[in-house]
Protein backbone atom coordinates (compact mmCIF):
# COMPACT_ATOMS: atom_id res chain seq x y z
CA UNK A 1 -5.90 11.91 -16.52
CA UNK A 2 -7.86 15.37 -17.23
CA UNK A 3 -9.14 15.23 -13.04
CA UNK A 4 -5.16 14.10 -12.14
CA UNK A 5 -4.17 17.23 -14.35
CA UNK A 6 -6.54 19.70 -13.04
CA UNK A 7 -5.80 18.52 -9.22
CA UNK A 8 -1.81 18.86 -10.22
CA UNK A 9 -2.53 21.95 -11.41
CA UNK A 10 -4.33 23.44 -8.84
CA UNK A 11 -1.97 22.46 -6.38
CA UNK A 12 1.39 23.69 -7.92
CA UNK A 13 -0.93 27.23 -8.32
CA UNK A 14 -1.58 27.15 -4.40
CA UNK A 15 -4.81 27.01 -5.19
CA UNK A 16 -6.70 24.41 -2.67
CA UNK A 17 -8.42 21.62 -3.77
CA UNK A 18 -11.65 20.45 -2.68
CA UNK A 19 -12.19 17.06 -2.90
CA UNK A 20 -15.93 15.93 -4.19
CA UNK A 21 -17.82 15.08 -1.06
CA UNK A 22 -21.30 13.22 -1.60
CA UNK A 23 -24.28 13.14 0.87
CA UNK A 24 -24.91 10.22 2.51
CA UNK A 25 -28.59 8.84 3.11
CA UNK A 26 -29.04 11.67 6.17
CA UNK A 27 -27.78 14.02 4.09
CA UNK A 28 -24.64 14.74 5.82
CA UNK A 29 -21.57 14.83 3.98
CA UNK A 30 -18.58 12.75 5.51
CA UNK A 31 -15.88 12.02 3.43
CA UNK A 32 -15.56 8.73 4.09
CA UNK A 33 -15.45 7.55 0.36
CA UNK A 34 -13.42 10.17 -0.48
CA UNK A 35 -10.73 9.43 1.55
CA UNK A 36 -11.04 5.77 1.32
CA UNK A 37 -10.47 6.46 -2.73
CA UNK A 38 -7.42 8.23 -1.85
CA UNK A 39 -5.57 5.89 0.53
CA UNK A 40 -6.12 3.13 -2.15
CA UNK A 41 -4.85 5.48 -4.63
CA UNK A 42 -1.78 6.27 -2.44
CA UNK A 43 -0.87 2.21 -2.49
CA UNK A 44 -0.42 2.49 -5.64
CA UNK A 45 2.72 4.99 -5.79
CA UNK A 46 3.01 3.64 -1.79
CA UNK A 47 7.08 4.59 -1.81
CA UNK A 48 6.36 8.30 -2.62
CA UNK A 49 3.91 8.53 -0.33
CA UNK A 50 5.82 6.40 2.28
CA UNK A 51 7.96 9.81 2.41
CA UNK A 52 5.68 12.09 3.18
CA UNK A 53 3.86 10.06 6.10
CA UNK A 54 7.61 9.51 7.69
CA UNK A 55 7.88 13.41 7.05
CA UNK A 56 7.96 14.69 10.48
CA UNK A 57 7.57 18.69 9.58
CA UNK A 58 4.91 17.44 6.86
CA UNK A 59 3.35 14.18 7.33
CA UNK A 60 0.72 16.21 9.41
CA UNK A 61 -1.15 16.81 6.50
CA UNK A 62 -2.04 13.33 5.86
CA UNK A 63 -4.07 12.90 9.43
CA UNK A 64 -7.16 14.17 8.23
CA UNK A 65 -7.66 11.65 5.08
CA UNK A 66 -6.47 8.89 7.67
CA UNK A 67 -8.76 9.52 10.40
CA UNK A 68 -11.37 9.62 7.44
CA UNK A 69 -10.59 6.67 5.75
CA UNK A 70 -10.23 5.18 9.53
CA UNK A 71 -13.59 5.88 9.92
CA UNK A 72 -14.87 4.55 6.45
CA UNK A 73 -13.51 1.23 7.46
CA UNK A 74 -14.67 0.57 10.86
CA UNK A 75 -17.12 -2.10 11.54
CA UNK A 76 -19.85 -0.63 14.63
């Protein structure tokens, strides 16, 4: 609840947030997890965020994390 307070309270600053990004085994960072953590977290309050994706002016923001958690998920 401390992380969900700090992130809250960052954002209703205007402050950005950077999300924790680890290295993966060639040391590049991805984002993959990351974003994979926050679509599942996004299910679970899925009608709020159900607005903003249908949000025409604002649902842009959302791509990124998508295309990420796209990624994460994809079997090559």
């Amino acid at each position: 609840m401390r992380h969900w307070n700090s992130i809250a309270g960052a954002l209703s600053r205007g402050d950005a947030y950077l999300p924790l990004l680890l290295k993966d085994e060639k040391g590049l960072e991805r984002g993959n997890e990351w974003a994979r953590g926050f679509v599942r977290g996004t299910s679970l309050r899925y009608d709020g965020w159900a607005e903003l994706l249908d949000d025409h002016d604002h649902g842009g923001c959302m791509i990124p994390m998508l295309m990420l958690y796209t990624t994460s998920t994809m079997k090559i």
